[in-house]
N, C-alpha and C. Protein backbone atom coordinates (compact mmCIF):
# COMPACT_ATOMS: atom_id res chain seq x y z
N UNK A 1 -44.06 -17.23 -17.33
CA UNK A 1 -43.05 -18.11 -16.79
C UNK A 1 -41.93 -17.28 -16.19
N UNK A 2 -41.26 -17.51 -15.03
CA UNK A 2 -40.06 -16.94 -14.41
C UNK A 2 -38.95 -17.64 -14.46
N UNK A 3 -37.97 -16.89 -14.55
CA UNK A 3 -36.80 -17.75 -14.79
C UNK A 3 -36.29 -17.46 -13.52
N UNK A 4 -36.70 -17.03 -12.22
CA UNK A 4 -35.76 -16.92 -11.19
C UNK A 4 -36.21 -18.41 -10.59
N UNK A 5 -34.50 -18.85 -9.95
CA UNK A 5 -34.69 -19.65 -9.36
C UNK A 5 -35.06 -19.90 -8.08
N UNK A 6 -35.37 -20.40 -7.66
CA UNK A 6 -36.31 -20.48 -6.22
C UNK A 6 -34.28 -21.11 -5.11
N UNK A 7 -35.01 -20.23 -4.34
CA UNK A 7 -33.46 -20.37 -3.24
C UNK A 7 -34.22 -20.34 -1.66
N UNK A 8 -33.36 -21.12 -1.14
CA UNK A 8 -33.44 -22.10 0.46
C UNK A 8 -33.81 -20.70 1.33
N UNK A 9 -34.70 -21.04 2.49
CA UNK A 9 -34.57 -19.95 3.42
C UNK A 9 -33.25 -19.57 3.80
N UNK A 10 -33.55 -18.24 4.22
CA UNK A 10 -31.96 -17.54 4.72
C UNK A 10 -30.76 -17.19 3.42
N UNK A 11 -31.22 -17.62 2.23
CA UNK A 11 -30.35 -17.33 1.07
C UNK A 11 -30.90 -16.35 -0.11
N UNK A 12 -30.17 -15.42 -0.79
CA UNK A 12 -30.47 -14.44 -1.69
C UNK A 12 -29.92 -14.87 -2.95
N UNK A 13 -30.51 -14.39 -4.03
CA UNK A 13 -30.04 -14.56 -4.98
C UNK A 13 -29.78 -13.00 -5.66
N UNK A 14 -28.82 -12.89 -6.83
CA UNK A 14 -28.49 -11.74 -7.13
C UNK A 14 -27.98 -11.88 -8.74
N UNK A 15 -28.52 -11.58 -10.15
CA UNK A 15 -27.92 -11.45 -10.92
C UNK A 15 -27.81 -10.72 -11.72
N UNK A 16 -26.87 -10.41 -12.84
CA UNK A 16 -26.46 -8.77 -13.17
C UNK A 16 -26.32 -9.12 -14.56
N UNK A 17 -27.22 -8.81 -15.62
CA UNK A 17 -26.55 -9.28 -17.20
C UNK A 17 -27.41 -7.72 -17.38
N UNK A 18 -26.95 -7.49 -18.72
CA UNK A 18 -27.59 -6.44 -19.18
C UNK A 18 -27.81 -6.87 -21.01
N UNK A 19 -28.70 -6.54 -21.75
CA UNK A 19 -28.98 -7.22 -23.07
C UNK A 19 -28.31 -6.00 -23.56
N UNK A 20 -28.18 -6.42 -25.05
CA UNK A 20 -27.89 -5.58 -26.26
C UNK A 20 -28.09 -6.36 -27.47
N UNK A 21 -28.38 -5.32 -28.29
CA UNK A 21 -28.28 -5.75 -29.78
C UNK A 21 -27.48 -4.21 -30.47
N UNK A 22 -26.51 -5.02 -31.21
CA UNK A 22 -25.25 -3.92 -32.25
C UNK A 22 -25.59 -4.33 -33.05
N UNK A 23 -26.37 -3.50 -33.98
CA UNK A 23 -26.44 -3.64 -35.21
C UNK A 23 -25.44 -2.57 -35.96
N UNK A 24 -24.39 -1.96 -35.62
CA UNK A 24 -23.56 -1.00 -36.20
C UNK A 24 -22.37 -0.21 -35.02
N UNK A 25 -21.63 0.40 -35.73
CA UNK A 25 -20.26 0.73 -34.81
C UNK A 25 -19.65 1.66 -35.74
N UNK A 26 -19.49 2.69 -35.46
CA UNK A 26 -18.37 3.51 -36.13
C UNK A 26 -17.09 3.80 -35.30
N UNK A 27 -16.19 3.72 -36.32
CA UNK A 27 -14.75 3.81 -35.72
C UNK A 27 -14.43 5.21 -35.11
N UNK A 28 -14.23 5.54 -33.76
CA UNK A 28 -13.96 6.63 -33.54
C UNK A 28 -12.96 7.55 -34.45
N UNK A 29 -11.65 6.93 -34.49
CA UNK A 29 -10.82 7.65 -35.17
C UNK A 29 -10.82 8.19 -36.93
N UNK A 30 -11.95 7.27 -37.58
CA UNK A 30 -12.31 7.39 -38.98
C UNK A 30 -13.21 7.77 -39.39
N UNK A 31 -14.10 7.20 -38.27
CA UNK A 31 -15.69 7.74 -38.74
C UNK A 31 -16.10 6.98 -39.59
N UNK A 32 -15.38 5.89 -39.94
CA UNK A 32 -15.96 4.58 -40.96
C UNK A 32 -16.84 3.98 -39.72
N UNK A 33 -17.73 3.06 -40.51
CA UNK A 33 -18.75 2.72 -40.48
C UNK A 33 -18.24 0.91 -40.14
N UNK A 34 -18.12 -0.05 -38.85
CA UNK A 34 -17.59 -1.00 -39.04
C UNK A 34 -18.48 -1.75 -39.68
N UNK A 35 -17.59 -3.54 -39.96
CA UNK A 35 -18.40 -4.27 -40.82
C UNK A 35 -18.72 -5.11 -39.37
N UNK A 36 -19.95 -6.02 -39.72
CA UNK A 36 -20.62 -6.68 -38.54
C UNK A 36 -19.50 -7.57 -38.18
N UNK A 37 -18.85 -8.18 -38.94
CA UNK A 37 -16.97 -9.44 -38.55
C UNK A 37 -16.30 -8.24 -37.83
N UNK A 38 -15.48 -7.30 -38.22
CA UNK A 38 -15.30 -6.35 -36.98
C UNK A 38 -15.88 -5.97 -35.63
N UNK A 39 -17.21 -5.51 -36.06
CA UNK A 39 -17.94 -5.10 -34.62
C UNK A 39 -18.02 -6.65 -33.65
N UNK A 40 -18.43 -7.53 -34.04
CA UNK A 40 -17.77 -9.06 -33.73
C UNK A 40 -16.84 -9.28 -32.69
N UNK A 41 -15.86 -9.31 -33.69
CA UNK A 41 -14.23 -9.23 -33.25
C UNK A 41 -14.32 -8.08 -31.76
N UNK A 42 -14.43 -7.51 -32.42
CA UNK A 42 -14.21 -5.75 -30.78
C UNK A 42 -15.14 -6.37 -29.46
N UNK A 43 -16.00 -7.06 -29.94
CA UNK A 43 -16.96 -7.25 -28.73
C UNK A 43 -16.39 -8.51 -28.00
N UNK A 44 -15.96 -9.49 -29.10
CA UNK A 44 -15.09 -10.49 -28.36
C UNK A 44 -14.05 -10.43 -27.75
N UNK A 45 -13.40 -9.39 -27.83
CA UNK A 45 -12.32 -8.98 -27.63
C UNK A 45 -12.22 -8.38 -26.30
N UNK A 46 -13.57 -7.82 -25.92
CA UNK A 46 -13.78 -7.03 -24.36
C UNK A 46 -14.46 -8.22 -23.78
N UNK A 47 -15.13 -9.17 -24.27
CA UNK A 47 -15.31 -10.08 -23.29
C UNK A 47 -14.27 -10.75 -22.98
N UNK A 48 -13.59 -11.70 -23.62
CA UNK A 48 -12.25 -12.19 -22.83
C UNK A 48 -11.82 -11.02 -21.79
N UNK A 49 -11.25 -9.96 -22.07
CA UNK A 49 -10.70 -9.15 -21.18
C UNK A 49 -11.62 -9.03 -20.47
N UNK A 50 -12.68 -8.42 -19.93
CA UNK A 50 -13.35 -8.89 -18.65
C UNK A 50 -13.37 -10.23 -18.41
N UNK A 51 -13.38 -11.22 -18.83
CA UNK A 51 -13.75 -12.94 -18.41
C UNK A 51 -11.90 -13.21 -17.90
N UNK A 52 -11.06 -12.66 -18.41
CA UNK A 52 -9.81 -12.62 -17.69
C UNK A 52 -9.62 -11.82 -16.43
N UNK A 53 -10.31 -10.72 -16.40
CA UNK A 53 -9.65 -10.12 -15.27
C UNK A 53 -10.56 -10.67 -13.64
N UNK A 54 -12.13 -11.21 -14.57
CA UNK A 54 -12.52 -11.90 -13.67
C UNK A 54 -12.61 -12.89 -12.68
N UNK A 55 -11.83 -13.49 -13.59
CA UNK A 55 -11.43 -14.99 -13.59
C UNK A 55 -9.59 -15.08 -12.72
N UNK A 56 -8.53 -13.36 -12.47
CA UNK A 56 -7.96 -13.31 -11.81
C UNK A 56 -8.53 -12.89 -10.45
N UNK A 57 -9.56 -12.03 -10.58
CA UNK A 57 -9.94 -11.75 -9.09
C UNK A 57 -10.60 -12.87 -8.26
N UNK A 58 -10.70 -13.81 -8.98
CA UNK A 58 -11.39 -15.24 -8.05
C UNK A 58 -10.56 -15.66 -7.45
N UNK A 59 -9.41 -16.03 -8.50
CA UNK A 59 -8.50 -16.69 -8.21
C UNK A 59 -8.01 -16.43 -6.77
N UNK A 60 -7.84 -14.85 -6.96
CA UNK A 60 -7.11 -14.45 -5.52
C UNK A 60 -7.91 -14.03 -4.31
N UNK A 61 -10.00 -14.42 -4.64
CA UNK A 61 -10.44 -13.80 -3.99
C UNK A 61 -11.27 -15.04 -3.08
N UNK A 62 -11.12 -16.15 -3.39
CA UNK A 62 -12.14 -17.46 -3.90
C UNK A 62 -11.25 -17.97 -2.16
N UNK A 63 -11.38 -17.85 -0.91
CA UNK A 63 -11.01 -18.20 -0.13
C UNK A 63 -11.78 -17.89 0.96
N UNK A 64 -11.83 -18.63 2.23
CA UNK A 64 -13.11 -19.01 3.40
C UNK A 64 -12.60 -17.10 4.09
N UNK A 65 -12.05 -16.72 4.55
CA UNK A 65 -11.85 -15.08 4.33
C UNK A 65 -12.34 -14.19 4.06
N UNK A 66 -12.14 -14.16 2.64
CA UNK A 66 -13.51 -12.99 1.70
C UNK A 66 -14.14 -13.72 1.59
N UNK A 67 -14.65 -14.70 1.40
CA UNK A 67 -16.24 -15.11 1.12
C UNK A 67 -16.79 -14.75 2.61
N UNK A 68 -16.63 -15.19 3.52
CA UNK A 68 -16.99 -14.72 4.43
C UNK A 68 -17.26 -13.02 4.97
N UNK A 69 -16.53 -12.56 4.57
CA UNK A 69 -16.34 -10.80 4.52
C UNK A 69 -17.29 -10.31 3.44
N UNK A 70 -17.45 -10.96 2.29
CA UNK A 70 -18.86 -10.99 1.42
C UNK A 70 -20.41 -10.74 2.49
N UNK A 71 -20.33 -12.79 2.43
CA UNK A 71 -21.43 -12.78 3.03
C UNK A 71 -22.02 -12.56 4.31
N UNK A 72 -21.07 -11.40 5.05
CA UNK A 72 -21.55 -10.82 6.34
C UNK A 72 -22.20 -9.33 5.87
N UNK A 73 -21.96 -8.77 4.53
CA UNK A 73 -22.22 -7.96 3.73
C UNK A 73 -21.79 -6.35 4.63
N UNK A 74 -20.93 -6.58 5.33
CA UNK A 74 -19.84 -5.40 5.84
C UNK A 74 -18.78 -5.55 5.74
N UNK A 75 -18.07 -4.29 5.25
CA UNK A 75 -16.97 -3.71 5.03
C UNK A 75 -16.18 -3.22 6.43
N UNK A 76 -14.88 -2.82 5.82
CA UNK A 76 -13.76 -2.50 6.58
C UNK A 76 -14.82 -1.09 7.84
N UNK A 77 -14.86 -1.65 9.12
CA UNK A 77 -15.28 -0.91 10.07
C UNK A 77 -16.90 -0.45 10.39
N UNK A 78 -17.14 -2.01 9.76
CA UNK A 78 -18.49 -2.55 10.32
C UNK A 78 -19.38 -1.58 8.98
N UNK A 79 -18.96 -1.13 7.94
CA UNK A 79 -20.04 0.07 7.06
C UNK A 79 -20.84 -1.58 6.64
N UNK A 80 -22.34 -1.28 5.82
CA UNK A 80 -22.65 -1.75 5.35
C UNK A 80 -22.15 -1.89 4.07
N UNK A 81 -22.18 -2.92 2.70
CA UNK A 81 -21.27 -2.85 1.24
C UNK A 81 -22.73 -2.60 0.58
N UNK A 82 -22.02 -1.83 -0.52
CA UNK A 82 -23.54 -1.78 -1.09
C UNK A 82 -24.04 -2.63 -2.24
N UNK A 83 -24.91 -2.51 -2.33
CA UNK A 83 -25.53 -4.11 -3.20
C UNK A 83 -25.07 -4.14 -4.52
N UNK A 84 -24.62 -3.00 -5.03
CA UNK A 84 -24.03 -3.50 -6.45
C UNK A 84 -22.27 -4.04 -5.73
N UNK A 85 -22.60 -4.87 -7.11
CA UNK A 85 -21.11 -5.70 -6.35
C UNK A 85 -20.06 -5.08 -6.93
N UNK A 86 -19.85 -4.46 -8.20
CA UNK A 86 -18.92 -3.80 -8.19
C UNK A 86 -18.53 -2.63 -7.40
N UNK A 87 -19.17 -2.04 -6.54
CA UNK A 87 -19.07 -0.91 -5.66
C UNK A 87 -18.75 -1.93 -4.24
N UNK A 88 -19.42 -2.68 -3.93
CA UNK A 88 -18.86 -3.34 -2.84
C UNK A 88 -17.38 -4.15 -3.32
N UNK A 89 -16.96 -4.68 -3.90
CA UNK A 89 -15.84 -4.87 -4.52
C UNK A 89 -14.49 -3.76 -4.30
N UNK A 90 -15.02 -2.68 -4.92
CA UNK A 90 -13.97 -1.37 -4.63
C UNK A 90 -14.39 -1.13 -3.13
N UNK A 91 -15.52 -0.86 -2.42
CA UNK A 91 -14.87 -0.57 -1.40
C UNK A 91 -13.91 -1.47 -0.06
N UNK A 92 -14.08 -2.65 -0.97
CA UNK A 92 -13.19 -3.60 0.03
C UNK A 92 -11.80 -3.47 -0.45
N UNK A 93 -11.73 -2.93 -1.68
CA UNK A 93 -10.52 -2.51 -2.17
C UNK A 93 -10.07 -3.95 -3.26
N UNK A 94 -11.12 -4.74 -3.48
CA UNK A 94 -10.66 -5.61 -4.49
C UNK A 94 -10.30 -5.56 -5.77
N UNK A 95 -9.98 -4.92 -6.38
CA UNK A 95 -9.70 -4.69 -7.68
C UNK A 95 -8.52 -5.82 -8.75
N UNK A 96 -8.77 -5.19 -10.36
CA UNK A 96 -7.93 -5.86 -10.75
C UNK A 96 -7.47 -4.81 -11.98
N UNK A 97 -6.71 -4.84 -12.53
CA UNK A 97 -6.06 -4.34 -14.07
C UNK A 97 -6.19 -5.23 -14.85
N UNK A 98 -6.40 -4.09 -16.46
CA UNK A 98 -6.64 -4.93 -17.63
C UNK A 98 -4.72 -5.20 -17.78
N UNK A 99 -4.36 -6.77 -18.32
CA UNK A 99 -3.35 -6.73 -18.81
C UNK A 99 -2.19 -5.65 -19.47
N UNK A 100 -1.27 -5.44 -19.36
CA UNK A 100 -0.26 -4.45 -19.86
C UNK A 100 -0.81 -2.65 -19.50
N UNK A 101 -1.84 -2.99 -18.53
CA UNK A 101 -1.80 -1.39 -17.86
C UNK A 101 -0.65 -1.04 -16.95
């Protein structure tokens, strides 16, 4: 069975997850050994912060403009962007900061 979804002529699809399983974490600075409610916590903790900083770059990116500058899939002076989107992202210069950087 495939889980890709079937998409209209003339349209691409593109998606980016990567799996894991943590079964353990040691604390850099101690060398203790975390408990699985910690390692937890830390992981939830970097998802919000990416799901925030993501969720600001829409905000400011989510307009007929760049989407368009997206989906012509060239950059500043006709370059091609390259298919990972975080690299096409920086080279359009979109970026964002984690809070209190």
């Amino acid at each position: 069975m495939s889980r890709k979804l079937p998409v209209g002529e003339g349209e691409t699809s593109r998606t980016a997850c990567a799996r894991g399983l943590l079964r353990a974490a040691v604390d850099e600075k101690t060398g203790e050994l975390m408990s699985a409610s910690l390692l937890a916590e830390r992981v939830g903790w970097a998802v919000d912060l990416v799901s925030g900083m993501t969720s600001e770059l829409i905000a400011e990116r989510w307009n007929t403009t760049d989407v368009d500058i997206l989906a012509s899939g060239e950059g500043v002076g006709g370059r091609k962007l390259p298919s990972n989107a975080w690299m096409a992202l920086r080279r359009l210069g979109w970026t964002v900061t984690a809070p209190g950087v």
